[in-house]
Protein backbone atom coordinates (compact mmCIF):
# COMPACT_ATOMS: atom_id res chain seq x y z
CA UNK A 1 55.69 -11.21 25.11
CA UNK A 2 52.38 -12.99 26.58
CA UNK A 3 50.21 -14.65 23.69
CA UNK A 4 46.81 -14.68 23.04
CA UNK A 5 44.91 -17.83 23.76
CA UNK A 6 44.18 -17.55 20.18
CA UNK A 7 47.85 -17.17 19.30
CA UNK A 8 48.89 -20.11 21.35
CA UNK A 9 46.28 -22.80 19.80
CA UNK A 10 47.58 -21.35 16.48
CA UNK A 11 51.18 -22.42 17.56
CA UNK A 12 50.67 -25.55 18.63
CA UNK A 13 48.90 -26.32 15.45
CA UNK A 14 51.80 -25.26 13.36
CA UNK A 15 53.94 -27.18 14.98
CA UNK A 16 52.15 -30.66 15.04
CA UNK A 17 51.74 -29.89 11.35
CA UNK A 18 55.47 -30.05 11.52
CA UNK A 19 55.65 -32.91 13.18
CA UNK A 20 53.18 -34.88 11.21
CA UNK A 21 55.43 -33.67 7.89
CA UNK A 22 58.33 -35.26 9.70
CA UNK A 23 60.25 -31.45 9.64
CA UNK A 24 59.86 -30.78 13.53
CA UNK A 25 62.98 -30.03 15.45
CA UNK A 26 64.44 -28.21 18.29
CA UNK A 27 66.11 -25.82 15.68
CA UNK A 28 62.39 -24.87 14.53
CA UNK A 29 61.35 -24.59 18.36
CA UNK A 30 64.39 -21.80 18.70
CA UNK A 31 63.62 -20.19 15.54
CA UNK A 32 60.01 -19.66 16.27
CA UNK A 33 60.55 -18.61 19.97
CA UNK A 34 63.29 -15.82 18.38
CA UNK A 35 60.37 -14.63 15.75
CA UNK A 36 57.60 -14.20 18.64
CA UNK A 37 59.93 -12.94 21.26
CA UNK A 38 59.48 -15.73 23.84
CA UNK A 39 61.08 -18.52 25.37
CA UNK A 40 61.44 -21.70 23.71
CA UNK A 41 60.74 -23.32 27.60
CA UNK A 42 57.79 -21.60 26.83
CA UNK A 43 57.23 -23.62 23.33
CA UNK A 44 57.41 -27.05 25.18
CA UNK A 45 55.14 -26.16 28.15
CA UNK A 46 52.56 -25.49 24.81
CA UNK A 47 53.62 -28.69 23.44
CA UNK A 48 53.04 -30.81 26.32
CA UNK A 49 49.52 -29.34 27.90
CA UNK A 50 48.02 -27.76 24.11
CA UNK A 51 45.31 -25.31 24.73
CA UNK A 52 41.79 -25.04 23.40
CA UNK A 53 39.44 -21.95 22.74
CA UNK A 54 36.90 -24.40 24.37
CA UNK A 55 38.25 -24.09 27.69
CA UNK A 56 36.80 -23.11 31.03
CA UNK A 57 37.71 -19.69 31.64
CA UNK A 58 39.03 -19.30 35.13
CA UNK A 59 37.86 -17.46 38.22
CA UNK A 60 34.64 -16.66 39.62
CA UNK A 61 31.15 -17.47 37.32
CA UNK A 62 28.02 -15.11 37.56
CA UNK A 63 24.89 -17.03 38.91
CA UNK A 64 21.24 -16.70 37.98
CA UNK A 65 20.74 -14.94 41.05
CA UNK A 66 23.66 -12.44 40.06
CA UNK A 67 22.02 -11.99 36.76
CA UNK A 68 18.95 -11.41 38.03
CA UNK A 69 19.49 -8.56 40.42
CA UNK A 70 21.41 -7.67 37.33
CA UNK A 71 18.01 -6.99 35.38
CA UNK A 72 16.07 -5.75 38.73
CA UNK A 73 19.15 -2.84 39.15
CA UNK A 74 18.81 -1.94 35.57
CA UNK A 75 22.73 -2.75 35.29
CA UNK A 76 24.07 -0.68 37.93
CA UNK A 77 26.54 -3.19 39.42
CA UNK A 78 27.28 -1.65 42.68
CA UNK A 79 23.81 -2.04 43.63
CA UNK A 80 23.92 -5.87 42.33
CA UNK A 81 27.16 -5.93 44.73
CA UNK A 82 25.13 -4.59 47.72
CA UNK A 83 22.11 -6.68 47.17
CA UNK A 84 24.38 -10.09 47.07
CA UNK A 85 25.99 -8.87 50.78
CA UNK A 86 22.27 -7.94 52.00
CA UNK A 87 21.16 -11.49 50.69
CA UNK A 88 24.27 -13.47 52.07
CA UNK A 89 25.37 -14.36 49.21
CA UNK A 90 28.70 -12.29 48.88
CA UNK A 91 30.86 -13.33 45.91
CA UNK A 92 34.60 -14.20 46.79
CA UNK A 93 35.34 -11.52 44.55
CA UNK A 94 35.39 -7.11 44.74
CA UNK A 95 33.16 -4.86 43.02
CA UNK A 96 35.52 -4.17 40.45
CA UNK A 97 35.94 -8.32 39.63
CA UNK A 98 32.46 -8.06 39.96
CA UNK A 99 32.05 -5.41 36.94
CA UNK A 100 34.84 -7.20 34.81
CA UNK A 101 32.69 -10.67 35.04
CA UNK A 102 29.56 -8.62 34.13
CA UNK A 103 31.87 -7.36 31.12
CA UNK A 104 33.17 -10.41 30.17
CA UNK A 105 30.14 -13.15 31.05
CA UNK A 106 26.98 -11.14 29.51
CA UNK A 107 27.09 -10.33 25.97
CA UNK A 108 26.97 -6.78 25.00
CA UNK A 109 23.49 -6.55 23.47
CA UNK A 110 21.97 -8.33 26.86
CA UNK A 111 23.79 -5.75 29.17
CA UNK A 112 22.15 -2.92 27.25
CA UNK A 113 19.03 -4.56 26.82
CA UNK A 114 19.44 -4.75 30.85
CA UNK A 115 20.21 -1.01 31.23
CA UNK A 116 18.45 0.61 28.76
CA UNK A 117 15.44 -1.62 27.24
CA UNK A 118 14.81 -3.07 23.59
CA UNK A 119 15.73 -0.05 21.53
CA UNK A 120 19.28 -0.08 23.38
CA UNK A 121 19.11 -3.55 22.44
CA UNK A 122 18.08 -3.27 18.70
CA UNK A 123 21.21 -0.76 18.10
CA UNK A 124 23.36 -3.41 19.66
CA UNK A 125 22.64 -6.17 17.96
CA UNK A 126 24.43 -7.52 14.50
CA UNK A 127 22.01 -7.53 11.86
CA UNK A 128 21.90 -8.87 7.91
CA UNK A 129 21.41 -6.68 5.69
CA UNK A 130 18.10 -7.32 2.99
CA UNK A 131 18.11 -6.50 -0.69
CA UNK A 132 15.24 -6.75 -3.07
CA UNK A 133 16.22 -8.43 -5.73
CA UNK A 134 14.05 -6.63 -8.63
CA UNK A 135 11.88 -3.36 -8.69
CA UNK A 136 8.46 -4.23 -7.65
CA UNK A 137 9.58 -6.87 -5.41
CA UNK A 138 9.05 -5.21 -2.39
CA UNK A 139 7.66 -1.85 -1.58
CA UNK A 140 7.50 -0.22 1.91
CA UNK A 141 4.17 2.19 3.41
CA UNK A 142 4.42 4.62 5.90
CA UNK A 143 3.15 7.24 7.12
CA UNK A 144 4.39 9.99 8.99
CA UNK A 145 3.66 14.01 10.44
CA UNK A 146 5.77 16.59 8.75
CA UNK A 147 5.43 19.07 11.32
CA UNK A 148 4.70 22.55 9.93
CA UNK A 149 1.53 24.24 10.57
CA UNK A 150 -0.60 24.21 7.27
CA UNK A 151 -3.68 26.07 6.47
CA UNK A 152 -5.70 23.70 4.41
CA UNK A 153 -7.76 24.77 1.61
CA UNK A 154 -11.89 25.55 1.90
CA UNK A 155 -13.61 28.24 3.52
CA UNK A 156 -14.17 25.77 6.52
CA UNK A 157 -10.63 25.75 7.45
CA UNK A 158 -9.34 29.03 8.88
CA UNK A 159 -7.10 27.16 12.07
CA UNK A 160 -3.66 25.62 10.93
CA UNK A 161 -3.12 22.27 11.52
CA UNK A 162 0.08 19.45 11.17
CA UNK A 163 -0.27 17.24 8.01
CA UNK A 164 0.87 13.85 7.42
CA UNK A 165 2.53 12.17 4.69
CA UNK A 166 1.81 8.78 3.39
CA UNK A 167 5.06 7.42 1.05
CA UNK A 168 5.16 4.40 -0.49
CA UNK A 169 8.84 2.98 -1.27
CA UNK A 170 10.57 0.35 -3.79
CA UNK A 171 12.74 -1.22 -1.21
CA UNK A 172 15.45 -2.34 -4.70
CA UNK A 173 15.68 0.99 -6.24
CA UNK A 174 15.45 3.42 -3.83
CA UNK A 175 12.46 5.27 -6.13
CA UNK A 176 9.43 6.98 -4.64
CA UNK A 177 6.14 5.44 -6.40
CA UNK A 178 3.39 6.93 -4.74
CA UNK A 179 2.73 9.71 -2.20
CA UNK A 180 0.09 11.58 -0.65
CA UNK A 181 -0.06 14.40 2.11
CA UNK A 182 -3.56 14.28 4.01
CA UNK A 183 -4.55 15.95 7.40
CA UNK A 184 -4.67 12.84 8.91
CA UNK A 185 -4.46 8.63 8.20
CA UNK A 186 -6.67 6.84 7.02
CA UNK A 187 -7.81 4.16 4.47
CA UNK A 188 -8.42 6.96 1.95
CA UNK A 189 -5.36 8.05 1.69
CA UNK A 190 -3.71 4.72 1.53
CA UNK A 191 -6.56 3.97 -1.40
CA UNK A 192 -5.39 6.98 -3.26
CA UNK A 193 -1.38 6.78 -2.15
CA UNK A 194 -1.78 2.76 -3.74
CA UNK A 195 -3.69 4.75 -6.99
CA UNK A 196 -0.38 7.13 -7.57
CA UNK A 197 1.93 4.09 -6.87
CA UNK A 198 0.26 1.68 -9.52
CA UNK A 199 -0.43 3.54 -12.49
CA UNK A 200 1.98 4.19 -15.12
CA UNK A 201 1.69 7.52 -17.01
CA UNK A 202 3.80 10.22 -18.50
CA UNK A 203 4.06 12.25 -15.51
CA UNK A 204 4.55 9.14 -13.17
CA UNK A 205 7.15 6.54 -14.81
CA UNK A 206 7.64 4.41 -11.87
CA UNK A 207 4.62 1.84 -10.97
CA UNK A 208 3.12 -1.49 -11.72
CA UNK A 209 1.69 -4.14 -9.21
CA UNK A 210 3.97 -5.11 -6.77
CA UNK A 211 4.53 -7.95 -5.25
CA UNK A 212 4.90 -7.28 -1.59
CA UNK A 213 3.72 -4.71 0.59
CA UNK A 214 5.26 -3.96 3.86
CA UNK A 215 3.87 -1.59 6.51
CA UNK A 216 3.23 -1.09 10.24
CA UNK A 217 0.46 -2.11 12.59
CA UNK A 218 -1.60 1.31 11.51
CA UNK A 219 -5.47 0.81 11.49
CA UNK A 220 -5.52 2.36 7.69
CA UNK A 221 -3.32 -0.14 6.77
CA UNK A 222 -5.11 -2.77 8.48
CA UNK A 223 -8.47 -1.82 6.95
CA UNK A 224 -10.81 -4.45 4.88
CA UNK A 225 -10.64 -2.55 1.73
CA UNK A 226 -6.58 -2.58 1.87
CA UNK A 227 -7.25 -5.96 2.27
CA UNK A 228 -9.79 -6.71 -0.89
CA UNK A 229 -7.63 -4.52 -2.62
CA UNK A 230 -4.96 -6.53 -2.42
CA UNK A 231 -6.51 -9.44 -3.44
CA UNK A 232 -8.17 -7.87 -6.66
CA UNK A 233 -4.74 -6.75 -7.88
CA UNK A 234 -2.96 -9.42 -6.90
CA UNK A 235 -0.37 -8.44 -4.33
CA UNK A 236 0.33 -9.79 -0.76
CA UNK A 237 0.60 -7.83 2.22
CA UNK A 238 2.06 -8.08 5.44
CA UNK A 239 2.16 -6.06 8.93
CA UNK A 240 5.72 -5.55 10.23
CA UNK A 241 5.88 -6.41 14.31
CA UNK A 242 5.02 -4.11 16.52
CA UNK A 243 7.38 -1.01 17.73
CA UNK A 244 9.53 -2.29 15.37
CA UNK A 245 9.96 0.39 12.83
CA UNK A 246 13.83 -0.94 12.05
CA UNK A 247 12.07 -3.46 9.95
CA UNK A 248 11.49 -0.60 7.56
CA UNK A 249 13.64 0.94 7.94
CA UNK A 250 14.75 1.51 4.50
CA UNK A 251 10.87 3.80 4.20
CA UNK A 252 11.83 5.34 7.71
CA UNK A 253 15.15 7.02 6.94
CA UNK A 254 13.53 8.11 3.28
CA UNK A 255 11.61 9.78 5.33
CA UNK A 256 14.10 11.67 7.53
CA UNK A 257 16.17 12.29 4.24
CA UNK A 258 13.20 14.06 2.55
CA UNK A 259 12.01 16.28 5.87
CA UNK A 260 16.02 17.16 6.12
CA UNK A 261 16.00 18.56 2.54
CA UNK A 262 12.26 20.20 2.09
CA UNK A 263 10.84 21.56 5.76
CA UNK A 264 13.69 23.80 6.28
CA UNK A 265 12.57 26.07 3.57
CA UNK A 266 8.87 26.11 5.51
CA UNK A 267 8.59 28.68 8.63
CA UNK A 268 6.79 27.01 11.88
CA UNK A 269 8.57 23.46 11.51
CA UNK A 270 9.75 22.51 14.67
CA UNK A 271 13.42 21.54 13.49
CA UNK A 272 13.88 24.62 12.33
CA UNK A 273 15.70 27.44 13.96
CA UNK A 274 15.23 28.44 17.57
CA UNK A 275 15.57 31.71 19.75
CA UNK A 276 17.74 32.09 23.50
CA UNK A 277 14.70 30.26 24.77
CA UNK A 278 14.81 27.57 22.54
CA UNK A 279 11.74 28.26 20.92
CA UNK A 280 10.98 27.41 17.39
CA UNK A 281 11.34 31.04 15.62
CA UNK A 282 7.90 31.89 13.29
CA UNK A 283 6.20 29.20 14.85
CA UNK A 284 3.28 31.55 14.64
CA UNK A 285 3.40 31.47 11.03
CA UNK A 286 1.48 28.76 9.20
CA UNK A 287 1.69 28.02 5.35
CA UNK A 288 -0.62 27.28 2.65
CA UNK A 289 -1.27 23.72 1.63
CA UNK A 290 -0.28 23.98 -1.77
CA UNK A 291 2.93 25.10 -0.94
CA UNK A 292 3.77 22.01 1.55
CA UNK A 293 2.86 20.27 -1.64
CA UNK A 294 4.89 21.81 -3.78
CA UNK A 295 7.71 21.94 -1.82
CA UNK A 296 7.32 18.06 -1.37
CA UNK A 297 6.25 17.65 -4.63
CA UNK A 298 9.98 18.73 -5.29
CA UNK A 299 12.06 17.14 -3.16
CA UNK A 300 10.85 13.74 -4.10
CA UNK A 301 11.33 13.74 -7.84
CA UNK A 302 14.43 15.47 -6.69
CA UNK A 303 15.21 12.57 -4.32
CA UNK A 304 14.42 9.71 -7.64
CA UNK A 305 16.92 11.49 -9.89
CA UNK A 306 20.07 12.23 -7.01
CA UNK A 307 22.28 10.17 -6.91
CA UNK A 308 22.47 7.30 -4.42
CA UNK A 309 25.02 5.27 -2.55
CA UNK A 310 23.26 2.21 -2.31
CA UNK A 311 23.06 2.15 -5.90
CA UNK A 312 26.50 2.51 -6.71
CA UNK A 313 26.18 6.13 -7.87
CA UNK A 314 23.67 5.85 -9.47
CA UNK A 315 20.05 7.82 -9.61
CA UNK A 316 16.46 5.98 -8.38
CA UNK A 317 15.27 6.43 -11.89
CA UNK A 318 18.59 5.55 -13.25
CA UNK A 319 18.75 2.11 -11.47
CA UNK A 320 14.63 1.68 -12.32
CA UNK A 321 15.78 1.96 -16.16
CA UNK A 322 17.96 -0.33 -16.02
CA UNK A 323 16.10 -3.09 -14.39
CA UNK A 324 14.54 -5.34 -17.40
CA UNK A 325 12.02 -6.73 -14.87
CA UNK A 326 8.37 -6.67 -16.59
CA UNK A 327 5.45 -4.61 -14.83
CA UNK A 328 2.24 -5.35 -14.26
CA UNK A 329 0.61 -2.77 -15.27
CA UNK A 330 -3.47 -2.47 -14.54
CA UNK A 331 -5.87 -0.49 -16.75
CA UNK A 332 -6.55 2.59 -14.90
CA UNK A 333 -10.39 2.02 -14.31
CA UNK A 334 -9.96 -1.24 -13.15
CA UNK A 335 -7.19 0.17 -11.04
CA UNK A 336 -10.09 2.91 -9.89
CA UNK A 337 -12.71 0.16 -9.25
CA UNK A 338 -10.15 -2.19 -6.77
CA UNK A 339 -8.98 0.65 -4.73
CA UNK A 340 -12.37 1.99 -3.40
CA UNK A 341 -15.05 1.34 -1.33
CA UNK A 342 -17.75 -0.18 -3.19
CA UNK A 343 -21.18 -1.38 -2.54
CA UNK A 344 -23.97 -2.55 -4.93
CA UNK A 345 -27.16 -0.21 -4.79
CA UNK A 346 -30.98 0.34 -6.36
CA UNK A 347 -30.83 3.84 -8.11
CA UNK A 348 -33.56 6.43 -6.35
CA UNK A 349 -35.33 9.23 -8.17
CA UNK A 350 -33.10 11.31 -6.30
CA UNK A 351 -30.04 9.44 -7.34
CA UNK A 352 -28.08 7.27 -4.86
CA UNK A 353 -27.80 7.82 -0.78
CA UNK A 354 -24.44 7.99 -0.20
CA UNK A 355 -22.66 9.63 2.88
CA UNK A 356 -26.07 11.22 4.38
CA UNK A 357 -26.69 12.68 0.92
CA UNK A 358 -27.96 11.99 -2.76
CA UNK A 359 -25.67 12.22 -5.63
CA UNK A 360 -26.59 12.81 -9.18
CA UNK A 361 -25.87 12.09 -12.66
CA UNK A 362 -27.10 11.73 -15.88
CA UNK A 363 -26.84 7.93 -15.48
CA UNK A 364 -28.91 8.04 -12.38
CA UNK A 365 -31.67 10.70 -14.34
CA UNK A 366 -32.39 7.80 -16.69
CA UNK A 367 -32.08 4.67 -14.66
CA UNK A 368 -34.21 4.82 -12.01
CA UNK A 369 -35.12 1.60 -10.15
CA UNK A 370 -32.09 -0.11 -11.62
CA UNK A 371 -28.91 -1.48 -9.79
CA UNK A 372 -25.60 -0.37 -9.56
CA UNK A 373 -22.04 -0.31 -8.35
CA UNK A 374 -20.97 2.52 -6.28
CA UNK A 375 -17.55 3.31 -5.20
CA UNK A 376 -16.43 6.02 -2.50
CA UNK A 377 -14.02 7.57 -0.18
CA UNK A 378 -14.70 7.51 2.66
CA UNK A 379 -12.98 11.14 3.94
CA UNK A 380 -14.14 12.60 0.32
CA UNK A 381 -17.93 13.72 0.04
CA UNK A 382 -17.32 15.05 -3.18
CA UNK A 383 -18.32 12.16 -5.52
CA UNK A 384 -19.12 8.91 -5.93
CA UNK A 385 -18.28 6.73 -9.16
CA UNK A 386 -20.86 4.67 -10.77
CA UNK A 387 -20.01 0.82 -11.97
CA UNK A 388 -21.90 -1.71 -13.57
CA UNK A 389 -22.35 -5.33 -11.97
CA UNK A 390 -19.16 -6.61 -13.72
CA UNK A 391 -16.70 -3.70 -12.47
CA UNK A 392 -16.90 -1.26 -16.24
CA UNK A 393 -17.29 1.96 -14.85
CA UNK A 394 -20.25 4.49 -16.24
CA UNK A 395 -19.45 8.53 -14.83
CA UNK A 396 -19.20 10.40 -11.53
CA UNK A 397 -22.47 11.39 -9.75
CA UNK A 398 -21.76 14.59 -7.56
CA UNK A 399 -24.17 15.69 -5.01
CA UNK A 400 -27.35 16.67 -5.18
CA UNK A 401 -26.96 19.75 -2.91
CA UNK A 402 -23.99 21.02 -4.73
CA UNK A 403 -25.55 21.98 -8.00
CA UNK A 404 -25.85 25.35 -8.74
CA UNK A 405 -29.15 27.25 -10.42
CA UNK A 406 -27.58 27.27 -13.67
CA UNK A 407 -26.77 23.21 -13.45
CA UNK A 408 -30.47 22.61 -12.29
CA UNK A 409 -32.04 24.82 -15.10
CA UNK A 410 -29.53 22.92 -17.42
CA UNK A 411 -30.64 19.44 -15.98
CA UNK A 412 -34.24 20.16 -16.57
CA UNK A 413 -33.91 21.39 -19.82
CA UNK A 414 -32.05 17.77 -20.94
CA UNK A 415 -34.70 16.10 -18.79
CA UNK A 416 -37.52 18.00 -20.91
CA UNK A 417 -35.45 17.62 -24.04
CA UNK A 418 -35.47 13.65 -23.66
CA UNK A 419 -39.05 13.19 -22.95
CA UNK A 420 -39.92 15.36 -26.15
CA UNK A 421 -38.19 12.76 -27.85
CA UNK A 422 -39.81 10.22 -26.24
CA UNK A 423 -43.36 11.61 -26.59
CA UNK A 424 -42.57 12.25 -30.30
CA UNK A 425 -41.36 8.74 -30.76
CA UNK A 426 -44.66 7.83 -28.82
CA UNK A 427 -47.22 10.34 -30.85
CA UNK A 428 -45.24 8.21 -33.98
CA UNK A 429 -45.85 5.15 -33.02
CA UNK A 430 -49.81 5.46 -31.91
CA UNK A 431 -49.89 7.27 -35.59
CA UNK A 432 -48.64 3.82 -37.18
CA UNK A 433 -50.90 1.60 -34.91
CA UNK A 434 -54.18 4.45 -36.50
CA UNK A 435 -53.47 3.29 -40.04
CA UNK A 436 -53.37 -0.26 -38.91
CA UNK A 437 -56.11 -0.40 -37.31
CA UNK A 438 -59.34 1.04 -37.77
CA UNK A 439 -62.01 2.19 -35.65
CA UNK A 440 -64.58 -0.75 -35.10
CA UNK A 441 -67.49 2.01 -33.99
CA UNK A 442 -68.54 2.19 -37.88
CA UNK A 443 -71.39 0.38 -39.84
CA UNK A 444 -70.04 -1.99 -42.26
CA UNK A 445 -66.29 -1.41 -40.48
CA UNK A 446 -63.55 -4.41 -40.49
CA UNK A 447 -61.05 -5.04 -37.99
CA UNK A 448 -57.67 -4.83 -40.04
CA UNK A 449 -56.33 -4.01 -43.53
CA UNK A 450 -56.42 -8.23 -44.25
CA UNK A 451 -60.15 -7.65 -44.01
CA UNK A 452 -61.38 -4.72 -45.92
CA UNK A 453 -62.92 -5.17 -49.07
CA UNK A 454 -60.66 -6.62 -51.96
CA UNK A 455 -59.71 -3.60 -55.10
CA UNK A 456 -60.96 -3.48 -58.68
CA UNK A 457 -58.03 -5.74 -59.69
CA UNK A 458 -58.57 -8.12 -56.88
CA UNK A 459 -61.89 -8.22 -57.25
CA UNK A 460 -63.26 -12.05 -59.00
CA UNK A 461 -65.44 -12.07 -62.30
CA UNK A 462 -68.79 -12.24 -62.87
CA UNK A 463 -70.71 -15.34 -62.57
CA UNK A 464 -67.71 -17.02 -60.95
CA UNK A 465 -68.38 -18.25 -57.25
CA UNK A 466 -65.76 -17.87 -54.87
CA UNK A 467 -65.56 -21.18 -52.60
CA UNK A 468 -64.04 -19.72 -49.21
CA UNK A 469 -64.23 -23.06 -47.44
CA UNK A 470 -61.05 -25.07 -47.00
CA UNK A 471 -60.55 -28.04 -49.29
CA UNK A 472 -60.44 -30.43 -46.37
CA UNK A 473 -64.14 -29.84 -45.75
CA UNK A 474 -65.05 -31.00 -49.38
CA UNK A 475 -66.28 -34.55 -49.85
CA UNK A 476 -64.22 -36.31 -52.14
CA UNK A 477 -67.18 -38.66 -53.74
CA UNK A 478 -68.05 -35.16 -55.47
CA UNK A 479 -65.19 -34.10 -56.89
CA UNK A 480 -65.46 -35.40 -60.44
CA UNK A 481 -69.07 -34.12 -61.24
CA UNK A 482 -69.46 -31.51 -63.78
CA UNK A 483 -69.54 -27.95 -62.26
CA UNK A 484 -73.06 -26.37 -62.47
CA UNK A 485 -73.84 -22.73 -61.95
């Protein structure tokens, strides 16, 4: 039986252990040859040249010029073989030799990095495996195309089209936060995807502010407002490297899980079934948005209450329970305010300009000339909210060209409504300012109620002179004489 290099270093270390106890003997050299099945000759060749595991291996060693032609052949050796006799440089050794020091010289991940490039690399490679240690910790965004044709909702959509969906993943629990299915990225969606993650309600258990926020090297992602966002609310953020999608990988194979499960049931998705010609069967066939939705909708609370194997058996929303971690919980305007686009503007008579268009409100009606916050989507032309200077927000302003006859005839009848109340409050006040002030047209008229004539009781008595001059103008030296009429 031929050891291991391995094997022998072990055996020479067992025995000089013997040795150093004072037990070694030629009895234990027999016994141990017996138990391995070799010769105890054998045993004392070991003893008297020991081996090392840091030994020069023997036989021929690639060179850099080997290993070179190695990358510029893409791995194939015989062609690494040919170009060494072309160049000269022939190796003492065969082709096969040749293969076997490839084998045995190059590490496995650089030989398929070699052959096949970085992804053959990536699958190669050891890697350590990342936990979160507590819900909110970390969250993954990503975005990706579900594949079915969908007919999206409006009159101005009659072609189908491929929708994406944004997800937004706790990396510790395995639970789905946030979500949102859009036609196509951008910063809108991850505004309103961030809106569903964050807030805590009854139909949404699973939220708070997180701490970290991983996702790729997308533009939406990248975008300023993701970015003031961020810093309103207090999380950090941080682009993965690029065309490396392994490094979420816990959000990429969510994904994969969830189009496995819910686009089967869909006609037109492209991993569905296929004819003779390998077709996709009903790929003529588009479906409703709503029902992508729902379908999704679905899957994903299905997806937080299944149970999971990196959890132990246990559910998403089991394993979110029983974290006691706090949240962070935001108050849903103030969540509003932080993830939009914002912008301080001077209220028109027409309202505020906002994407090529006026919106309206009653806010706007009565506050002409004054400033304000606005906040938008970008991709939504809807609406626009309406926030004071110190982020409290005041109503929705919808466009101007959207309101129907009924809404303007209702709008002008508040508008005439409020100024009759103001008029009458007016028509009150000038009344008020009549009976304080008279009319100074008159013979014999006075300028205000301290000036007309004094009443019977106010009136002084007969005979008795009424000195109107202040005391201060009266000489003293006078004073004391007797009062004459």
């Amino acid at each position: 039986m031929k050891l291991k290099l391995r094997e022998r270093v072990e055996l020479v270390e067992m025995l000089e252990e013997h040795r150093a106890r004072g037990t070694f003997s030629t009895a234990l050299v027999m016994r141990t040859a017996d138990r391995l099945q070799i010769t105890d000759r054998y045993i004392w060749q070991l003893l008297h040249d020991p081996p090392t595991l840091d030994r020069e291996p023997r036989g021929w060693r690639l060179t850099e010029e080997a290993i070179d032609l190695y990358y510029d052949h893409f791995g194939v050796v015989k062609h690494v073989y040919e170009s060494l006799h072309e160049r000269g440089h022939t190796p003492p050794i065969s082709e096969r030799q040749l293969r076997r020091a490839f084998r045995t010289q190059l590490d496995g991940d650089e030989r398929w990095f070699a052959s096949k490039g970085v992804r053959a690399r990536r699958d190669h490679t050891g890697c350590l495996l990342w936990e979160a240690s507590h819900r909110n910790h970390m969250w993954g965004m990503d975005f990706t195309h579900l594949k079915v044709r969908v007919v999206l909702p409006g009159p101005g959509n009659p072609t189908a089209v491929q929708v994406g969906l944004l997800r937004i993943l706790d990396f510790c629990h395995r639970v789905v936060t946030g979500w949102m299915i859009v036609p196509t990225d951008s910063s809108d969606a991850v505004l309103e995807a961030l809106y569903d993650a964050f807030r805590i309600d009854e139909n949404s258990p699973f939220g708070g502010i997180c701490e970290l926020m991983l996702y790729d090297n997308g533009l939406a992602f990248l975008s300023a407002v993701v970015d003031e966002a961020s810093g309103r609310l207090g999380f950090d953020t941080r682009a993965i490297q690029s065309y490396s999608p392994h490094l979420n990988g816990k959000t990429e194979r969510s994904h994969q899980t969830m189009a496995r499960r819910a686009l089967p049931k869909l006609p037109s998705w492209s991993g569905g079934r296929r004819d003779k010609r390998g077709r996709v069967m009903d790929a003529d066939q588009a479906v409703h948005f709503d029902v992508v939705v729902e379908q999704v909708a679905k899957e994903i609370h299905a997806g937080n209450h299944r149970p999971h194997a990196a959890l132990g058996g246990q559910s998403p929303a089991q394993s979110w329970a029983s974290d006691d971690t706090p949240l962070r919980v935001v108050d849903p305007e103030k969540l509003r305010f932080a993830l939009r686009h914002r912008k301080v503007q001077t209220i028109q008579s027409a309202g505020v300009w906002k994407h090529g268009i006026y919106f309206h409100s009653p806010y706007t009606r009565s506050h002409v000339g004054e400033q304000t916050t606005v906040a938008w989507l970008l991709k939504d032309k809807t609406f626009v909210d309406l926030y004071t200077q110190t982020g409290e927000f005041i109503e929705r302003a919808s466009p101007n060209k959207d309101h129907s006859p009924e809404q303007i005839a209702a709008v002008m009848q508040e508008r005439n409504a409020r100024w009759r109340t103001q008029n009458e409050r007016a028509r009150r006040s000038k009344r008020r300012k009549a009976r304080q002030f008279a009319a100074t047209n008159v013979p014999g008229g006075f300028r205000s109620l301290d000036d007309a004539p004094p009443s019977a009781e106010q009136a002084p008595a007969p005979g008795l002179q009424v000195v109107s001059a202040p005391l201060s103008d009266l000489d003293p030296a006078h004073l004391n004489e007797p009062w004459s009429p």
